[in-house]
Protein backbone atom coordinates (compact mmCIF):
# COMPACT_ATOMS: atom_id res chain seq x y z
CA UNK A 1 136.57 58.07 175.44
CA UNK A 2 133.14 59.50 176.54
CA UNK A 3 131.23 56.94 178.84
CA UNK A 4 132.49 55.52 182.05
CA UNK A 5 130.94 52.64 184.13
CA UNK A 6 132.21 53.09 187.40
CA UNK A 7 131.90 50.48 189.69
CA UNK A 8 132.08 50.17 193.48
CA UNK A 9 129.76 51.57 196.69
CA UNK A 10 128.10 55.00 195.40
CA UNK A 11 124.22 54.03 196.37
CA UNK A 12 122.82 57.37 196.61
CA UNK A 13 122.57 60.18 199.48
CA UNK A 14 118.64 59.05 200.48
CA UNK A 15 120.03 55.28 199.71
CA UNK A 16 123.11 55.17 201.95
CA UNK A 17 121.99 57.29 204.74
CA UNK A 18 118.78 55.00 205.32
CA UNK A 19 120.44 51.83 205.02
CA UNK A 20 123.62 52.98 207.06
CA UNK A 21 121.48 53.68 209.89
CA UNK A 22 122.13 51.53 212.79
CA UNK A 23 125.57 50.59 211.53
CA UNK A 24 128.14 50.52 214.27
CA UNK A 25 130.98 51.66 211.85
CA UNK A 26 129.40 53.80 208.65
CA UNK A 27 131.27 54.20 205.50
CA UNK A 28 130.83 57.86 205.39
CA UNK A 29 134.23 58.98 204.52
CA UNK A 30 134.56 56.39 202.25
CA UNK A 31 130.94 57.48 200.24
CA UNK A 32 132.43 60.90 200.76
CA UNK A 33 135.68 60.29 198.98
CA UNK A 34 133.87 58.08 196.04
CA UNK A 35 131.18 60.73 195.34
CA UNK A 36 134.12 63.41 194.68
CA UNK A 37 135.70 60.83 192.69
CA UNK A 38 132.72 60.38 190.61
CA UNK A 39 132.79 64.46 190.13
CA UNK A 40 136.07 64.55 189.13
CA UNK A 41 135.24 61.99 186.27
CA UNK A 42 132.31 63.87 185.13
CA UNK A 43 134.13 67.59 185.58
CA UNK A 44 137.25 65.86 183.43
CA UNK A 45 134.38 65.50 180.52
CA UNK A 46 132.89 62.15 181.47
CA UNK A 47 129.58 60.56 181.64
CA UNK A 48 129.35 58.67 184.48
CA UNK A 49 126.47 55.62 184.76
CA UNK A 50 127.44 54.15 188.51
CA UNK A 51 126.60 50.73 189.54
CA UNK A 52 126.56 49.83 193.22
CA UNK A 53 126.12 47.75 196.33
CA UNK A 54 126.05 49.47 199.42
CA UNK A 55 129.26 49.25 202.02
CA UNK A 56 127.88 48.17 205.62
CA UNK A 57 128.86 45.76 208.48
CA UNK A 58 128.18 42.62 207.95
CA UNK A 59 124.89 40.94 209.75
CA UNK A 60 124.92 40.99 213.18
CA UNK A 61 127.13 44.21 213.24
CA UNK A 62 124.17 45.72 211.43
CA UNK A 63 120.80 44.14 211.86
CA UNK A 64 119.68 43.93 208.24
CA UNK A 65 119.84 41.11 206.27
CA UNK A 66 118.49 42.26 202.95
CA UNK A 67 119.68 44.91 200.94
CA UNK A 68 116.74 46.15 198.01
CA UNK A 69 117.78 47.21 194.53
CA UNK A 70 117.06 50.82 193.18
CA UNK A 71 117.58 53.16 190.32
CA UNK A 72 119.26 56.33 190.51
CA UNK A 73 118.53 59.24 188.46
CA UNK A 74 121.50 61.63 187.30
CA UNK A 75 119.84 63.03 184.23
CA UNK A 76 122.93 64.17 181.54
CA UNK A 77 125.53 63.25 183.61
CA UNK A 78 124.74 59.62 183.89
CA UNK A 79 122.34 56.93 185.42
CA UNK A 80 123.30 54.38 188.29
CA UNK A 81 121.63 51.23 189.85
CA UNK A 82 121.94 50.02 193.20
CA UNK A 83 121.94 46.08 193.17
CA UNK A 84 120.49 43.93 195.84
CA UNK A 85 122.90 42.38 198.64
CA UNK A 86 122.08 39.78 201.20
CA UNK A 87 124.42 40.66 204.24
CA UNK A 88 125.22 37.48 205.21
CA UNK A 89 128.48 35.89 205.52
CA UNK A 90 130.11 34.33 202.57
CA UNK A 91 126.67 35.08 201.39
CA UNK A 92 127.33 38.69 201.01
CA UNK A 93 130.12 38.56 198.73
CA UNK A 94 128.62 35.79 196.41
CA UNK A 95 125.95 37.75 195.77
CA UNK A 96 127.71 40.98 195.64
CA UNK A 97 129.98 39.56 192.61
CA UNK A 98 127.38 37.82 190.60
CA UNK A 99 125.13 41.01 191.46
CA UNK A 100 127.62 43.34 189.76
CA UNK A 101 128.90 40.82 186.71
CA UNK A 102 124.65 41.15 186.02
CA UNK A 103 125.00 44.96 185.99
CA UNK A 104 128.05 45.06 184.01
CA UNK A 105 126.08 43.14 181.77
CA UNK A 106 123.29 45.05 181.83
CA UNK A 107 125.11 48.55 181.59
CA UNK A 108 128.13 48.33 180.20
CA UNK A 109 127.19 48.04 176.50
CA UNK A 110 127.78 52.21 175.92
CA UNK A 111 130.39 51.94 178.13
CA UNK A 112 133.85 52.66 176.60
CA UNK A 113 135.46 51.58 179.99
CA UNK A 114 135.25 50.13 183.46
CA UNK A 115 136.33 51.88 186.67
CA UNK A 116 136.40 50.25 189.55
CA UNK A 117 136.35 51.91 192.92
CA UNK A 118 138.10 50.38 195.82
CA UNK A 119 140.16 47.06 196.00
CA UNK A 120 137.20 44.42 196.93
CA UNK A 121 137.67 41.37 195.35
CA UNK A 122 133.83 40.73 194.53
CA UNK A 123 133.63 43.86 192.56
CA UNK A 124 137.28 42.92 190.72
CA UNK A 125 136.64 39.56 189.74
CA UNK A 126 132.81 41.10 188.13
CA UNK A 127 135.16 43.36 186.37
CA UNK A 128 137.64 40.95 185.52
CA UNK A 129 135.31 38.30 184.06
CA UNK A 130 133.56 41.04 182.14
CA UNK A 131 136.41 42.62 180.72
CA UNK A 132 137.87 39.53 179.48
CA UNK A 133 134.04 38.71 178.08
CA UNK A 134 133.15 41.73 176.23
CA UNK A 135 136.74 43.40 175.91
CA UNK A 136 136.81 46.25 177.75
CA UNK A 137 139.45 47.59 179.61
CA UNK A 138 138.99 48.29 183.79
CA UNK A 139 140.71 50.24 185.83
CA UNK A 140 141.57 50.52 189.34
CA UNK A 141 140.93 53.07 191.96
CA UNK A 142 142.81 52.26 195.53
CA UNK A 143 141.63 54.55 198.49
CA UNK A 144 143.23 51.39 200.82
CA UNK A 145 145.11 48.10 200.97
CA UNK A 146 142.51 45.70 202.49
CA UNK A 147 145.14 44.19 204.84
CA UNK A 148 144.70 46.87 206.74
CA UNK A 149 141.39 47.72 206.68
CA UNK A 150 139.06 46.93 209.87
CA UNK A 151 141.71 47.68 212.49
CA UNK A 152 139.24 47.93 214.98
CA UNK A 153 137.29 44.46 214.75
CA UNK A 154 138.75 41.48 215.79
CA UNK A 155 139.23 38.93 213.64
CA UNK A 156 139.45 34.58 214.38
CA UNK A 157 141.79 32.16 212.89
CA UNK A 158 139.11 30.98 209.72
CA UNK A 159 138.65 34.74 208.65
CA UNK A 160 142.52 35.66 208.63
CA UNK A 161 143.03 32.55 206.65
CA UNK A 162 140.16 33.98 204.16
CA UNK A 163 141.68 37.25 204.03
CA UNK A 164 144.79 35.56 203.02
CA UNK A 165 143.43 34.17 199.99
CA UNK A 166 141.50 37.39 199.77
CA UNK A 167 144.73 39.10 199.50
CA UNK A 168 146.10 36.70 196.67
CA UNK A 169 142.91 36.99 194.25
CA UNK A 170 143.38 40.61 195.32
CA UNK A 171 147.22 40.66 193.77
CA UNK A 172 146.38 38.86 190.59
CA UNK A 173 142.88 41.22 189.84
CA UNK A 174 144.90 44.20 189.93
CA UNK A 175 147.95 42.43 187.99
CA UNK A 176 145.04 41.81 185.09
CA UNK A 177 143.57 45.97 185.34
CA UNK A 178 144.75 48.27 182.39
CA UNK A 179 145.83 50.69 185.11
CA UNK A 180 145.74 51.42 188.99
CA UNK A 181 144.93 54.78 190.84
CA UNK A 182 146.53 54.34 193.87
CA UNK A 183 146.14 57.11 197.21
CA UNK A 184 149.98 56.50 197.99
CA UNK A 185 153.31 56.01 196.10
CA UNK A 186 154.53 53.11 198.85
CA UNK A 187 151.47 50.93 197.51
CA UNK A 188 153.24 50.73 194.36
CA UNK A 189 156.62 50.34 195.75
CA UNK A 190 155.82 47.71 198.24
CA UNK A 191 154.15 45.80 195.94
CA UNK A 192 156.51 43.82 193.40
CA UNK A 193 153.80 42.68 191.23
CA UNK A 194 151.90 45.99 190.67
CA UNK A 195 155.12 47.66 189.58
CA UNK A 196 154.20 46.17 185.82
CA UNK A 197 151.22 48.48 185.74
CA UNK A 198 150.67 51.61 184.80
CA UNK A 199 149.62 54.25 187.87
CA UNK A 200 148.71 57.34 188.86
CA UNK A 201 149.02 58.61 192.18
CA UNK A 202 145.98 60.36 193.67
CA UNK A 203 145.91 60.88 197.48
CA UNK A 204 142.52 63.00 197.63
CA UNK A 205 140.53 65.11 196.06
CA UNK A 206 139.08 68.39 197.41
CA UNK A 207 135.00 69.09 197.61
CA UNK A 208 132.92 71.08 195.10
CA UNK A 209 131.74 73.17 197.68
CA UNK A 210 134.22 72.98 200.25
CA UNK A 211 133.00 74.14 204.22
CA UNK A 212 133.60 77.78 204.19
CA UNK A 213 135.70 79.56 206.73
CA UNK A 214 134.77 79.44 210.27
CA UNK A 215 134.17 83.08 211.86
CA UNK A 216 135.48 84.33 215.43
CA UNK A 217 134.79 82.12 218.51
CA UNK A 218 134.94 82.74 222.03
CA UNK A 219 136.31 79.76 223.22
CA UNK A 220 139.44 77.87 221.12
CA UNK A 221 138.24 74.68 220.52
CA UNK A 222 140.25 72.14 219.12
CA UNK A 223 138.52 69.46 216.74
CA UNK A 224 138.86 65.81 215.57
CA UNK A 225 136.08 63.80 212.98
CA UNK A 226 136.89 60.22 212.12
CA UNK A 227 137.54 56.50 213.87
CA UNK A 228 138.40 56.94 217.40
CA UNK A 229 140.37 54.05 217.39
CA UNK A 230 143.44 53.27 219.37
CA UNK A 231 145.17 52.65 216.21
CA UNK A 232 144.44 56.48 215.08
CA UNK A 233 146.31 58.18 218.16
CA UNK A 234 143.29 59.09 220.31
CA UNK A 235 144.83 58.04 223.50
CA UNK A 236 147.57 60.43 222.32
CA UNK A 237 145.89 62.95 221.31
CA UNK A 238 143.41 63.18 224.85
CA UNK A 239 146.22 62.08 227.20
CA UNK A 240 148.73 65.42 225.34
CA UNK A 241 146.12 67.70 225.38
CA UNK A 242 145.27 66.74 229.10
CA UNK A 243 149.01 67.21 229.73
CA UNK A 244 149.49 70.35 227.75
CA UNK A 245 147.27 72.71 230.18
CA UNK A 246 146.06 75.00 227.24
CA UNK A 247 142.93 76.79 227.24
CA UNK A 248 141.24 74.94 224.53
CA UNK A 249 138.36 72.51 224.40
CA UNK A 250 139.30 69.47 222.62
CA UNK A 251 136.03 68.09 221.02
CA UNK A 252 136.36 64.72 219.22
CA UNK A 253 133.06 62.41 217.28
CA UNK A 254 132.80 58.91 215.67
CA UNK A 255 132.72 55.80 216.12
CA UNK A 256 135.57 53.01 217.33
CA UNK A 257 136.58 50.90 220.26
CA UNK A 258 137.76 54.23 222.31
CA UNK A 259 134.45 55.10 223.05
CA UNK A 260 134.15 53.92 226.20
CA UNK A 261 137.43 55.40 227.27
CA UNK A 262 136.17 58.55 225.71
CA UNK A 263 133.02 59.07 227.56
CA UNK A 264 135.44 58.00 231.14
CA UNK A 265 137.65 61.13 230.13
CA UNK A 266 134.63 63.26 229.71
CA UNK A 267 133.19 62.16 232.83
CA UNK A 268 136.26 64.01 234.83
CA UNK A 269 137.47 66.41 232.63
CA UNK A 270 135.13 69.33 231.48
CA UNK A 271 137.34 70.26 228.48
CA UNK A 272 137.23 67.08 226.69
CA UNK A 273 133.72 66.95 225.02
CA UNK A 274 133.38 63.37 223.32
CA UNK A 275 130.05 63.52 220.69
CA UNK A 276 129.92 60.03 219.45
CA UNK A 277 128.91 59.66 215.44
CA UNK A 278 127.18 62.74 214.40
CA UNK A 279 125.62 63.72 210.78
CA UNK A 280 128.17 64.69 208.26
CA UNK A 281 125.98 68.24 208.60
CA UNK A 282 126.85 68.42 211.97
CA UNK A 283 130.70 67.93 211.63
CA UNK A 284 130.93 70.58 209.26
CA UNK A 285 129.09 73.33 211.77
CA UNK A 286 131.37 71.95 214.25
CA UNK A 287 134.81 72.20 212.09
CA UNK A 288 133.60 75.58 211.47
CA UNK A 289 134.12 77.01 214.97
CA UNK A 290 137.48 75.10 215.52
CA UNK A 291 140.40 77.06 216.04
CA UNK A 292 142.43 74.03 215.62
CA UNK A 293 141.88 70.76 213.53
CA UNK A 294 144.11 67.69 214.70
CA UNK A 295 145.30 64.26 213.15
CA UNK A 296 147.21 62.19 215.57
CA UNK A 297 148.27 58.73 213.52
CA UNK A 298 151.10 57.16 214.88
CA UNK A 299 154.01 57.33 212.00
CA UNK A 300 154.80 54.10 213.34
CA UNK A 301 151.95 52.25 212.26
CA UNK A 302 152.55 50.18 208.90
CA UNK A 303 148.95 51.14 207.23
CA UNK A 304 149.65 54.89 207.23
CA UNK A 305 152.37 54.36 204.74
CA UNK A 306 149.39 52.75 202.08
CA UNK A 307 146.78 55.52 203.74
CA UNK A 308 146.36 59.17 203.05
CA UNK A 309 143.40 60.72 205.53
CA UNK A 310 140.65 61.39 203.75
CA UNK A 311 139.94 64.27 206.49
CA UNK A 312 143.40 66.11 205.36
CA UNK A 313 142.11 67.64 202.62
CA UNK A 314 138.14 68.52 203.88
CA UNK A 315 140.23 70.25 206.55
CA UNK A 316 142.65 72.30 204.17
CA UNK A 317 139.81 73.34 202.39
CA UNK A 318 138.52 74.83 205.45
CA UNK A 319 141.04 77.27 205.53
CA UNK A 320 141.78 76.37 209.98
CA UNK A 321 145.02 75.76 211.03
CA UNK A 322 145.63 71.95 210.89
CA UNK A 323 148.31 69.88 213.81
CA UNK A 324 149.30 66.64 212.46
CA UNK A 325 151.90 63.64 212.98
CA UNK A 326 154.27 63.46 209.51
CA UNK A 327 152.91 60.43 208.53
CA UNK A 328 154.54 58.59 204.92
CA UNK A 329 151.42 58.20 203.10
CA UNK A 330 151.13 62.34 202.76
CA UNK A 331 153.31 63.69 199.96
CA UNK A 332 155.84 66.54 201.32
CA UNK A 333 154.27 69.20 198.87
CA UNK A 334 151.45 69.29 201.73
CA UNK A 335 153.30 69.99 204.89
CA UNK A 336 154.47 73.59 203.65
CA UNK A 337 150.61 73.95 204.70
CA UNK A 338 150.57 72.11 207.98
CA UNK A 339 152.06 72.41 211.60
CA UNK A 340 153.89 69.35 212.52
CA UNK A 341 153.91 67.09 215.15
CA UNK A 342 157.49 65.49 215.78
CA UNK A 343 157.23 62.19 216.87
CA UNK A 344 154.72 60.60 218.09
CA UNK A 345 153.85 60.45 222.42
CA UNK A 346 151.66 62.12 224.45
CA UNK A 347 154.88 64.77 225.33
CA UNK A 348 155.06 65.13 221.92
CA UNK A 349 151.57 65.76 221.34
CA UNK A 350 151.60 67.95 224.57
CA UNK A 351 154.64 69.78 223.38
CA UNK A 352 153.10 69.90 219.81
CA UNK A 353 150.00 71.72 221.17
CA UNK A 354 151.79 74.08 223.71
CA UNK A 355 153.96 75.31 220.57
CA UNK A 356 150.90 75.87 218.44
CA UNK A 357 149.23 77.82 221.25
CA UNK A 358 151.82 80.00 220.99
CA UNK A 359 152.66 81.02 218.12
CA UNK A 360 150.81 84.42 216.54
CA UNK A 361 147.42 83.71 215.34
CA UNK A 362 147.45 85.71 212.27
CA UNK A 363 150.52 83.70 211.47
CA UNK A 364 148.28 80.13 211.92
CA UNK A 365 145.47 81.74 210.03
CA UNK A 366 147.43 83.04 206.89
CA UNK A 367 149.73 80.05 206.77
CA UNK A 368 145.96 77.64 206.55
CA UNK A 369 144.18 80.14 204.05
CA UNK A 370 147.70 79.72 201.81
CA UNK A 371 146.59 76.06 202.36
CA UNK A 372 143.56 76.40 201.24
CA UNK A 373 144.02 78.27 198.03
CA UNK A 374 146.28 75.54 197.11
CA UNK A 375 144.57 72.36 198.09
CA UNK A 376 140.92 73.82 196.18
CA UNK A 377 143.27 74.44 192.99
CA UNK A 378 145.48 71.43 192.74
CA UNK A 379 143.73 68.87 194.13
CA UNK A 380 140.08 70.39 192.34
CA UNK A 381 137.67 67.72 190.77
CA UNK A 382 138.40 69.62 187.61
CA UNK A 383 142.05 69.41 188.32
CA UNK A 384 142.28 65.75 189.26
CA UNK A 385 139.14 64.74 186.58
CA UNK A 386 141.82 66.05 183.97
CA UNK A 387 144.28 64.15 185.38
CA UNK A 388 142.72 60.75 185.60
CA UNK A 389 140.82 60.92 182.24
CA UNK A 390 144.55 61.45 180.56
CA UNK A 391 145.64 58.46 182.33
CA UNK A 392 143.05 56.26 181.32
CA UNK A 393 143.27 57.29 178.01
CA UNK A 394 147.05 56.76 177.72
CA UNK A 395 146.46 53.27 178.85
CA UNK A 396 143.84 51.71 177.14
């Protein structure tokens, strides 16, 4: 096996951040996670040609309607193609499937496989219909069970009946792929049908160049990047750290419906500083001067057992103490490196904080750099390339 055709949402740095503009809810962890993915291929001895739509809100969430083609150049390590999208309704996904059946078509020819990224049923039933066409096996990548994807928008009675027979293509597609990648062992083990494919579990995969240690600061700031959505334990995480008394700053940015909450809290409490969505540039100057990094998901919450957060690992690799809830989703081999939340509350957030205030900073800072030397070597592109390329080939 030396060619790959991977396809899912990878449009290209210039690509995605002009077209994302003005979208209330950006994909940029997801683009994040998919470009490392794509590195991990091409470091586990792959050319990678990518073909892609781009991942935005649907029109009026985002006001474009029409979504140009372009090429992408990635000399040696492969081409990729951006295919045109009309963001409409229905609309969107019509043309997103027969848009990427065409590029399969078009690009698959030196293509020994098919790798699709992310379970979207457009982009599996392309893959589907060309495999069974031309013979080629496809495989899987799943970062997320749809079902509970979009927490934060609200959805009427017609759309949750579409998402229901979403969810059934959704089952047989994957039933039909020579192999699944999955970001969580429960995805498998909750779902009776997948059980008859082969899988690998991969919950994340570290950066190339990962941010590099933060220096001394003069004022502890603790720091959260990602949906502030109710779903993700903001309230918690504000409300404790309000309660705790500590003298930290607690400094939070992105998007989700807590923002006007957010900017209420700011509005009477100096040491909550609420930034809204920021560049990815930005986040990473700002994760450099934490002192603390925090993930507050309730345990509770059925989604975090088929989730791993994507920020776990761009954290580790910081080398700054992380706080976190033990959520099921993250395999145990990671909280040796992490200081634990117990339970879920604003006490227990409170409490959680208080503790970590505490305790000797040396020890915090030692226990996160063993963190980091671990997370950069086992969960390396190189490491996890090697990985998936094995699988693939086991299972053709």
């Amino acid at each position: 096996m030396r060619e790959v055709l991977l396809l899912g949402f990878h449009v290209g740095k210039q690509y995605f951040e002009r077209y994302s503009a003005g979208d209330a809810f950006p994909q940029v962890a997801a683009y994040k996670l998919e470009s490392r993915f794509i590195d991990a291929l091409r470091l586990g001895g792959l050319r990678v040609n990518t073909l892609a739509t781009i991942a935005v809100s649907t029109f009026p969430r985002i006001k474009r309607v029409w979504f140009p083609g372009a090429a992408l150049q990635g000399g040696d390590a492969g081409q990729g193609r951006v295919m045109p999208l009309v963001n409409l309704p229905v609309i969107k996904m019509i043309t997103r499937c027969l848009g990427s059946f065409y590029g399969l078509l078009r690009m698959g020819r030196g293509a020994d496989v098919v790798c699709v990224y992310a379970a979207h049923s457009p982009n599996l039933l392309a893959a589907y219909l060309y495999s069974r066409l031309c013979g080629k096996p496809y495989y899987v990548y799943v970062p997320d069970l749809p079902s509970f994807m979009g927490g934060a928008l609200e959805r009427g009675r017609l759309l949750r009946w579409l998402k229901k027979i979403d969810a059934s293509l959704l089952s047989w597609l994957l039933r039909s792929a020579n192999g699944l990648v999955v970001i969580s062992r429960p995805m498998v083990e909750d779902q009776p049908a997948w059980k008859t494919r082969p899988y690998l579990v991969l919950e994340g995969i570290s950066e190339l160049s990962p941010i590099p240690v933060g220096g001394v600061v003069d004022k502890k700031m603790i720091f959260y990047a990602g949906g502030v959505n109710r779903s993700y334990g903001i309230v918690e995480l504000v409300e404790g750290f309000l309660r705790s008394g500590i003298d930290y700053e607690l400094v939070l940015c992105g998007r989700g419906d807590l923002e006007g909450y957010l900017a209420e809290i700011c509005s009477k409490h100096a040491s909550v500083k609420y930034l809204g969505f920021v560049s990815p540039e930005k986040v990473a100057e700002l994760q450099r001067g934490a002192s603390l990094l925090v993930l507050t998901r309730n345990p509770a919450e059925a989604y975090t057992r088929y989730s791993f957060p994507s920020k776990l690992i761009e954290y580790m690799s910081a080398g700054i103490p992380v706080l976190t809830t033990r959520l099921a989703g993250i395999p145990d081999e990671y909280f040796d490196h992490l200081n634990i939340i117990e339970g879920f509350s604003i006490s227990a957030v409170a409490d959680a904080l208080v503790k970590v205030s505490l305790v000797d900073e040396q020890y915090l800072s030692d226990k996160a750099a063993r963190g980091r030397i671990w997370v950069l070597g086992a969960k390396s592109s190189r490491a996890v390339g090697k990985q998936l390329v094995e699988f693939m080939e086991d299972n053709r």
